[in-house]
Structures are given as structure tokens and as C-alpha cells.
N, C-alpha and C. Protein backbone atom coordinates (compact mmCIF):
# COMPACT_ATOMS: atom_id res chain seq x y z
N UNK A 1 121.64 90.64 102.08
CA UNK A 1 121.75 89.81 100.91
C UNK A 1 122.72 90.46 99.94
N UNK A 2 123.41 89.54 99.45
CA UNK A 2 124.40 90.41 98.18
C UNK A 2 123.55 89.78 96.71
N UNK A 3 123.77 90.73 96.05
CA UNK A 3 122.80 90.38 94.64
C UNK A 3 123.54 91.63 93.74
N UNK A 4 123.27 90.93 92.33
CA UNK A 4 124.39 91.61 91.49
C UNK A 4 123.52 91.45 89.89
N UNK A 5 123.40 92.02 89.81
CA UNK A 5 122.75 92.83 88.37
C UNK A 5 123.57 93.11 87.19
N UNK A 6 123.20 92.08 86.13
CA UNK A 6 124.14 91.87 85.09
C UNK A 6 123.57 93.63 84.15
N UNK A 7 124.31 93.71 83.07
CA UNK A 7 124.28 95.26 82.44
C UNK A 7 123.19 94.78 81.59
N UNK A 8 122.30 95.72 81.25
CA UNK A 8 120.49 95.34 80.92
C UNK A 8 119.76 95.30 81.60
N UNK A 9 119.84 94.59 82.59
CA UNK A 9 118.48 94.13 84.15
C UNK A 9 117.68 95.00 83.87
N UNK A 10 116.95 94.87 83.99
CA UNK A 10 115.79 96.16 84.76
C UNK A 10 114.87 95.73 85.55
N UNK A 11 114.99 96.43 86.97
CA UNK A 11 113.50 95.50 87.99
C UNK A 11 112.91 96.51 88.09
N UNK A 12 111.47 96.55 87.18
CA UNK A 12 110.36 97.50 87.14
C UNK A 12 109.66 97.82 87.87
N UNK A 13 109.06 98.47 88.24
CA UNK A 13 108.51 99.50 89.32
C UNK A 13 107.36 98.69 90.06
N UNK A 14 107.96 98.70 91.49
CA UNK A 14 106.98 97.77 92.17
C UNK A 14 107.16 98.48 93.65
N UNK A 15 106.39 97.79 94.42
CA UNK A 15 106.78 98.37 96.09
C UNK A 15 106.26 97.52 97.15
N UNK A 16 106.49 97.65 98.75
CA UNK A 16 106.25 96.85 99.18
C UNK A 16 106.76 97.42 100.67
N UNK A 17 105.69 96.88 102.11
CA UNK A 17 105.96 97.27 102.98
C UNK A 17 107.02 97.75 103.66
N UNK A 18 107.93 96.79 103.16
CA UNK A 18 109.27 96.29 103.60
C UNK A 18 110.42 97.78 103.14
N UNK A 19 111.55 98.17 103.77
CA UNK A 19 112.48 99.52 103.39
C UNK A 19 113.39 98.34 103.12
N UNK A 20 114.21 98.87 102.20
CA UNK A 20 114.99 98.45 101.87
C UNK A 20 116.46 99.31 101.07
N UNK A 21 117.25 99.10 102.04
CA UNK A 21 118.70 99.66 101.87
C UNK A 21 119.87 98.94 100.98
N UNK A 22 120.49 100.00 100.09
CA UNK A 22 121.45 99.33 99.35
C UNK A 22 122.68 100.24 99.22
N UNK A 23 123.94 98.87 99.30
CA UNK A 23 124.88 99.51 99.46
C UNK A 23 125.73 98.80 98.27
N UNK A 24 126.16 99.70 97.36
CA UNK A 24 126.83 99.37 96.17
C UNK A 24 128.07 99.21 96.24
N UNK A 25 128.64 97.68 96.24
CA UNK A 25 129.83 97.04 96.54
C UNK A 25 130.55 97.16 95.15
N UNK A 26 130.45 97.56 93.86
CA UNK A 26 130.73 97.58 92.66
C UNK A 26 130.01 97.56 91.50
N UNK A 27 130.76 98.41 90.77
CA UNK A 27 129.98 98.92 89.29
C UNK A 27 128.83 100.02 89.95
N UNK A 28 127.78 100.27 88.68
CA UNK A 28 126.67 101.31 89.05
C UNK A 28 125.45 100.89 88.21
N UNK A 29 124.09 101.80 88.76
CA UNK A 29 122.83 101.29 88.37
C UNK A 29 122.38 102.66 88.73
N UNK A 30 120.85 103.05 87.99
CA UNK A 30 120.21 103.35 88.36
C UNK A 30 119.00 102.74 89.31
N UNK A 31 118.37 103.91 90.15
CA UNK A 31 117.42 103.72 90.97
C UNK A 31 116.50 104.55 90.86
N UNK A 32 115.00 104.39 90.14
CA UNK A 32 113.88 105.37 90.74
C UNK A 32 113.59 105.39 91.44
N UNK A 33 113.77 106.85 92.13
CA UNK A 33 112.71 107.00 93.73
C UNK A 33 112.21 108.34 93.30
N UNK A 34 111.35 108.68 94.78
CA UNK A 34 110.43 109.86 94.54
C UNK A 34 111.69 110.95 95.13
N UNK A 35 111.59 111.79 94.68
CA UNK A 35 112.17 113.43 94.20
C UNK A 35 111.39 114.11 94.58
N UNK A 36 112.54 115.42 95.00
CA UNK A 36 111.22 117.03 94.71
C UNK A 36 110.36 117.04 93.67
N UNK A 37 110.48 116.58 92.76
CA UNK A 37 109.77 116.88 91.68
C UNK A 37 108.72 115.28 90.97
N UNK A 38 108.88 114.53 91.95
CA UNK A 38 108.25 113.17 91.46
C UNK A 38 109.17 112.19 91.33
N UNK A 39 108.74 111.09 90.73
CA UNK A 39 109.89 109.74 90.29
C UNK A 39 110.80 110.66 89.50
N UNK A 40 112.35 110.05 90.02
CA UNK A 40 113.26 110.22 89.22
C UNK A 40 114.27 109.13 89.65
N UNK A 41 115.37 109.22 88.15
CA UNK A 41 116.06 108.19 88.21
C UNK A 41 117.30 108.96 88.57
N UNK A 42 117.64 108.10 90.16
CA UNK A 42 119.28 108.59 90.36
C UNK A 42 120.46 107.30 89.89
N UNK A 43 121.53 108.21 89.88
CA UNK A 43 122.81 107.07 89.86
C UNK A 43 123.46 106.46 91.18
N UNK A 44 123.63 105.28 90.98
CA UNK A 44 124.42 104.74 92.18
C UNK A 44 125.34 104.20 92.37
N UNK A 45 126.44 104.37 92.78
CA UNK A 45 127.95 104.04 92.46
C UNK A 45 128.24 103.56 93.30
N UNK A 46 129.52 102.75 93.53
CA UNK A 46 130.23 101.74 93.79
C UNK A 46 130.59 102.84 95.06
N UNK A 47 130.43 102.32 96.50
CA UNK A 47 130.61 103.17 97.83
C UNK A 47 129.37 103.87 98.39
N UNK A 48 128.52 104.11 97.09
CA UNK A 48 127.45 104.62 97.69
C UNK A 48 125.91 103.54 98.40
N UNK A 49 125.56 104.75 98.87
CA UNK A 49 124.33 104.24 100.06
C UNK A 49 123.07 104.86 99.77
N UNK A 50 121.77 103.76 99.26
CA UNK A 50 120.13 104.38 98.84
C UNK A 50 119.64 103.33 99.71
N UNK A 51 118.60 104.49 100.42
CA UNK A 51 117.82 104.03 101.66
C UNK A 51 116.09 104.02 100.57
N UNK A 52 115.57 103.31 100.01
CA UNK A 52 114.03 102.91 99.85
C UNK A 52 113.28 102.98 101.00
N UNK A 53 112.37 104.04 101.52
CA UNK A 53 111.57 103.34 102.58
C UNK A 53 110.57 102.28 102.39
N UNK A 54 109.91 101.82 102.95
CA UNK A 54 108.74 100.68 102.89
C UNK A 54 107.27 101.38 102.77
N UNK A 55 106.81 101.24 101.23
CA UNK A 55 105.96 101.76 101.06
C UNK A 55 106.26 102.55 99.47
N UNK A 56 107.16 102.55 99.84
CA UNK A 56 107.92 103.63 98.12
C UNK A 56 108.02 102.92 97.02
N UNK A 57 106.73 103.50 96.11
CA UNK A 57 107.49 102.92 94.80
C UNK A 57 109.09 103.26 94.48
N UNK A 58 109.51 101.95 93.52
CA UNK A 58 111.15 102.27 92.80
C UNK A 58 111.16 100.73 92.39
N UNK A 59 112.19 101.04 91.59
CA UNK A 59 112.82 100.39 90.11
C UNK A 59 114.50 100.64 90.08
N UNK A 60 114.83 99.63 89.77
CA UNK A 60 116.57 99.91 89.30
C UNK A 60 116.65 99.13 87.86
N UNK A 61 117.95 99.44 87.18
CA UNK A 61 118.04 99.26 86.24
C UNK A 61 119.63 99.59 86.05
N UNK A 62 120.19 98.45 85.18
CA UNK A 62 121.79 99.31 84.59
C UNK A 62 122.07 99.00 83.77
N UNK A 63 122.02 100.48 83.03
CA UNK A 63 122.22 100.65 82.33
C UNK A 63 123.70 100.81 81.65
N UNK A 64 125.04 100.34 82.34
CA UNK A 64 126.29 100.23 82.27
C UNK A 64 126.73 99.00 81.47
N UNK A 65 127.89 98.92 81.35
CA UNK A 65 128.75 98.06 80.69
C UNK A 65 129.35 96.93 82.15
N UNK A 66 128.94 97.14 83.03
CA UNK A 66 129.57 96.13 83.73
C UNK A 66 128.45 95.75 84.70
N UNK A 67 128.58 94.53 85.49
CA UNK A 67 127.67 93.91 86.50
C UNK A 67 127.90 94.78 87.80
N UNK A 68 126.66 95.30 88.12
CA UNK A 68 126.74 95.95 89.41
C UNK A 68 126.98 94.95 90.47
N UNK A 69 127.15 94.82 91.83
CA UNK A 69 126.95 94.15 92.91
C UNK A 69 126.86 94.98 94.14
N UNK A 70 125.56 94.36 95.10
CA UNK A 70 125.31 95.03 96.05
C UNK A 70 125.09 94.20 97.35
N UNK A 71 124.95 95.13 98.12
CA UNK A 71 124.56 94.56 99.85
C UNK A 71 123.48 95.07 99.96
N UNK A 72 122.17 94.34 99.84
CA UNK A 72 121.00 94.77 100.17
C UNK A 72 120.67 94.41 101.83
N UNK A 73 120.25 95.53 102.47
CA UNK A 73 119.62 95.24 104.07
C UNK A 73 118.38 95.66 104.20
N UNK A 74 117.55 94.67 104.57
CA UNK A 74 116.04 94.64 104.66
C UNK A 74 115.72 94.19 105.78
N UNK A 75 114.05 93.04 105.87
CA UNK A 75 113.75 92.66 106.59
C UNK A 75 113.65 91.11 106.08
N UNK A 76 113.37 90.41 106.88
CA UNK A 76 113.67 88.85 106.34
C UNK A 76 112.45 88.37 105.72
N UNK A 77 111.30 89.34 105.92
CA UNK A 77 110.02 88.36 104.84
C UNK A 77 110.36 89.47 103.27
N UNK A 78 111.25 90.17 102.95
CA UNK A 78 112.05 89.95 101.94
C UNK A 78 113.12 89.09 101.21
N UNK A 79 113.82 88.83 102.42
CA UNK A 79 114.72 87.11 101.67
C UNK A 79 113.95 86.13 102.06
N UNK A 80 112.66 86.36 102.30
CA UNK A 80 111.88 84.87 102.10
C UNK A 80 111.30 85.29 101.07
N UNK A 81 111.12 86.69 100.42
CA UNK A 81 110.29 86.49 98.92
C UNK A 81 111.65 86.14 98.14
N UNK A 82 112.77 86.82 98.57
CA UNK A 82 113.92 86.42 97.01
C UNK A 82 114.12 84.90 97.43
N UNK A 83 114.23 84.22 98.36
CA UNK A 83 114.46 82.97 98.34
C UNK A 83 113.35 82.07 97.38
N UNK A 84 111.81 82.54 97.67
CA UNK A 84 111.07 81.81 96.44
C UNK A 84 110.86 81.99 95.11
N UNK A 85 111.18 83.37 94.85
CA UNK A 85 111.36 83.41 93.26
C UNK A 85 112.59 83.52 92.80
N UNK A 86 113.82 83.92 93.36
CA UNK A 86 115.19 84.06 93.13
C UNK A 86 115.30 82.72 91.87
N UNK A 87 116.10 83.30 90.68
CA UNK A 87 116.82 82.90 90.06
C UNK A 87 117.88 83.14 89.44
N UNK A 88 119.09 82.55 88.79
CA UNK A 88 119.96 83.62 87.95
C UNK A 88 119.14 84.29 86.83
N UNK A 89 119.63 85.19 86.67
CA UNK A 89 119.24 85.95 85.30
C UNK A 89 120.09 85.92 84.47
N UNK A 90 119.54 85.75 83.54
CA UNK A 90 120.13 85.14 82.03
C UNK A 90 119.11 84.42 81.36
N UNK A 91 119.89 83.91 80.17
CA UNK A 91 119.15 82.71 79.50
C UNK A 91 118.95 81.10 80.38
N UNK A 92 117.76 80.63 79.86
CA UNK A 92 116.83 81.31 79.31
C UNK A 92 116.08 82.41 79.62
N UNK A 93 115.77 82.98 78.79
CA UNK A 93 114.59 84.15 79.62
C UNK A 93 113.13 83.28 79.84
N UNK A 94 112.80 84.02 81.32
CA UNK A 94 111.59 83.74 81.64
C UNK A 94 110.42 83.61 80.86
N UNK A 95 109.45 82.56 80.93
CA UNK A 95 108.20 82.08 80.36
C UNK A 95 107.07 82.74 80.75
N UNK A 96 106.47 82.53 80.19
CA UNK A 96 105.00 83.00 80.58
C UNK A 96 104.57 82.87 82.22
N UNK A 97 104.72 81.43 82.15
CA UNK A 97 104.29 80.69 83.28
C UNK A 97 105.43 81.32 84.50
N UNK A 98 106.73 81.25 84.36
CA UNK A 98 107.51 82.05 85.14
C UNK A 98 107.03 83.46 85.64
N UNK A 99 106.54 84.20 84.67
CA UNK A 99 106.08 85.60 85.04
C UNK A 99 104.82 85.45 85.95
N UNK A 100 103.88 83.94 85.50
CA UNK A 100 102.47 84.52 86.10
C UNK A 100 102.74 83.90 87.90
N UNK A 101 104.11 83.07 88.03
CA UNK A 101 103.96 82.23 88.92
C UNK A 101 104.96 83.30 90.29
N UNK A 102 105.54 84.02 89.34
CA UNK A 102 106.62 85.72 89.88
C UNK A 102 105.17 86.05 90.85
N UNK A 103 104.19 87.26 89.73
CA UNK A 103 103.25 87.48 90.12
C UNK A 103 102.42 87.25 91.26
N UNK A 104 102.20 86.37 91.09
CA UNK A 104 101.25 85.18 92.02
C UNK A 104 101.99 85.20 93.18
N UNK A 105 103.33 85.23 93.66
CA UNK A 105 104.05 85.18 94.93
C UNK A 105 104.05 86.31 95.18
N UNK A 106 104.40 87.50 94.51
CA UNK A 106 104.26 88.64 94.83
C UNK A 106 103.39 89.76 95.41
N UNK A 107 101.67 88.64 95.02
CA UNK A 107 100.87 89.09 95.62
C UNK A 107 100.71 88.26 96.63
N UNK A 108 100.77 87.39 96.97
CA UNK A 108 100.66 86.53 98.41
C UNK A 108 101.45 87.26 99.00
N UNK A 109 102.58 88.17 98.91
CA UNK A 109 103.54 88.94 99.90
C UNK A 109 103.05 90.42 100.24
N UNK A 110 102.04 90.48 99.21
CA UNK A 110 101.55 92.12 99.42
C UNK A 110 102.37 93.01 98.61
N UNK A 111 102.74 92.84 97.61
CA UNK A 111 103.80 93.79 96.51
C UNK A 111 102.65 93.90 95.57
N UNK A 112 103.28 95.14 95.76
CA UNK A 112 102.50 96.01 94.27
C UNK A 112 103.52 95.91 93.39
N UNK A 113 102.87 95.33 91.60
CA UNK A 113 103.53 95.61 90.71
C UNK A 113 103.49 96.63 89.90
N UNK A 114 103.70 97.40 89.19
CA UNK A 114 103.21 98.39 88.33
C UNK A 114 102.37 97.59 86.83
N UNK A 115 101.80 98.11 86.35
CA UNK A 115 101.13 97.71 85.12
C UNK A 115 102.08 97.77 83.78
N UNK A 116 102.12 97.10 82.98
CA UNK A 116 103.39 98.09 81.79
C UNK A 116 103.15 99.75 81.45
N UNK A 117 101.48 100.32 81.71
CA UNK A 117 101.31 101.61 81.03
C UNK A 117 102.22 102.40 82.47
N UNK A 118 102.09 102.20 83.46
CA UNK A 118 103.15 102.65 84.78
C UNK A 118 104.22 102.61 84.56
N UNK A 119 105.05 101.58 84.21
CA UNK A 119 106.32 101.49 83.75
C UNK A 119 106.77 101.90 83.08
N UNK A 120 105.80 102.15 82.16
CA UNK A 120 106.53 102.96 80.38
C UNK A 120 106.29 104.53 80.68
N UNK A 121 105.49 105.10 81.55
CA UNK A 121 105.60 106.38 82.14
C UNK A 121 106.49 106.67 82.98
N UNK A 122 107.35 105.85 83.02
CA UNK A 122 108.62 106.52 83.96
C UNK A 122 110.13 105.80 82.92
N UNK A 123 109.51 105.28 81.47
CA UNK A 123 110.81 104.76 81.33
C UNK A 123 111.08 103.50 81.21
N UNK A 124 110.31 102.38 81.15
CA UNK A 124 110.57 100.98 81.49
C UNK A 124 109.71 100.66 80.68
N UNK A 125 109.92 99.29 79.43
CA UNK A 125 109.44 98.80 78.91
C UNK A 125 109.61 97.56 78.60
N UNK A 126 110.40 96.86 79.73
CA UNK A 126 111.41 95.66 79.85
C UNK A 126 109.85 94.73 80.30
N UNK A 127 110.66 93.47 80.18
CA UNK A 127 109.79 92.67 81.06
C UNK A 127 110.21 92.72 82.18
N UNK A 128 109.94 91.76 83.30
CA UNK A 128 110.22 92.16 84.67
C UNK A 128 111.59 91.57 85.32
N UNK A 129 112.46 90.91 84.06
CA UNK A 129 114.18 90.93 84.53
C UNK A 129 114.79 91.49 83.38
N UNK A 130 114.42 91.69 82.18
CA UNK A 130 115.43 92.03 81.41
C UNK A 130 114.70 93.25 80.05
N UNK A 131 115.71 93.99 80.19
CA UNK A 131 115.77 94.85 78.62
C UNK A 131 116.25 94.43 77.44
């Protein structure tokens, strides 16, 4: 899948069976993954390659001046979850009902979300598309 992350995004800390590989076709973002030392946030640049295994919490976010774009490679009951909640991001921002209806698919798929007190312990205080 190619998917591209305007500057602000933030997709908060969640996880899910599924590994998932990304290859950064332009611009940069951060990515939390687990470290020697616990969650940390690396950088990811335009050429580079982050392997998520399935099972790992992580979060990205960019924090840059320009729209990242990537080549994500997964498994396909992942582009059957982005195919049902996929939207552009932007205005408007998501509703209530948008978030609880996110949710709600997310657990029919088996994804863990983080709670906000999880999120804000690593850094994240966004809602679940935007800062």
C-alpha cells in the first residue's frame, strides 16, 4: 500500500498481529518501536527501511514540514482494515462517532489501542489522526 502522512499526523500507539514493513518513498517521520532501552522514537528517511514485527507496539508521527510518503508491505487482513476505515486526513476532523466507529473495527480485527494515559507516556497526546 502507498500512504502518505501530511506534517502533524500522529497514529498513536496501537498493535496488531499483523508485521508490518515500511519503506519511505519521501520526506521523514518518526516511528516508536521497542529499543534496548524500551519504546523509543526513531527517524525515518526518505530510502530508508522499518520492519514492525506483528505483535509490537508502535506509533508514527511527523513531525516535519513536508508530507511523508510510503510503501507499506503487510498482510492483506491489513488492507482490509485500511480499506474500512481509510480516509483522507484533513478537514474535517473526525467526530465522535468517527472515532467510536475507528474503534469498533479495530477491535473486530484484534488491534490493540493504547489508552490516552499510554500515549501520553511515550509522548502522544493527539487524537488518533491528528496533532
Amino acid at each position: 500500500m502507498r500512504a502518505s502522512m501530511p506534517p502533524g499526523v500522529t497514529v498513536p500507539l496501537h498493535s496488531h498481529d499483523d508485521f508490518e514493513d515500511f519503506y519511505i518513498l519521501a520526506g521523514s517521520y518518526q516511528i516508536l518501536v521497542e529499543g534496548d532501552d524500551g519504546m523509543e522514537w526513531r527517524d525515518a528517511h526518505a530510502g530508508e527501511y522499518v520492519r514492525v514485527p506483528g505483535g509490537a507496539p508502535h506509533a508514527l508521527r511527523n513531525v516535519s514540514e513536508e508530507t511523508a510518503v510510503d510503501l507499506i508491505i503487510t498482510t492483506a487482513r491489513v488492507g482490509d482494515f485500511f480499506r474500512e476505515v481509510g480516509r483522507p486526513v484533513g478537514s474535517p476532523p473526525p467526530t465522535a462517532q468517527d472515532m467510536a466507529d475507528f474503534a469498533a473495527t479495530a477491535s473486530r480485527y484484534g488491534y490493540w489501542l493504547a489508552t490516552p494515559e499510554e500515549n501520553a507516556a511515550v509522548g502522544i497526546t493527539a487524537s488518533i489522526l491528528t496533532t
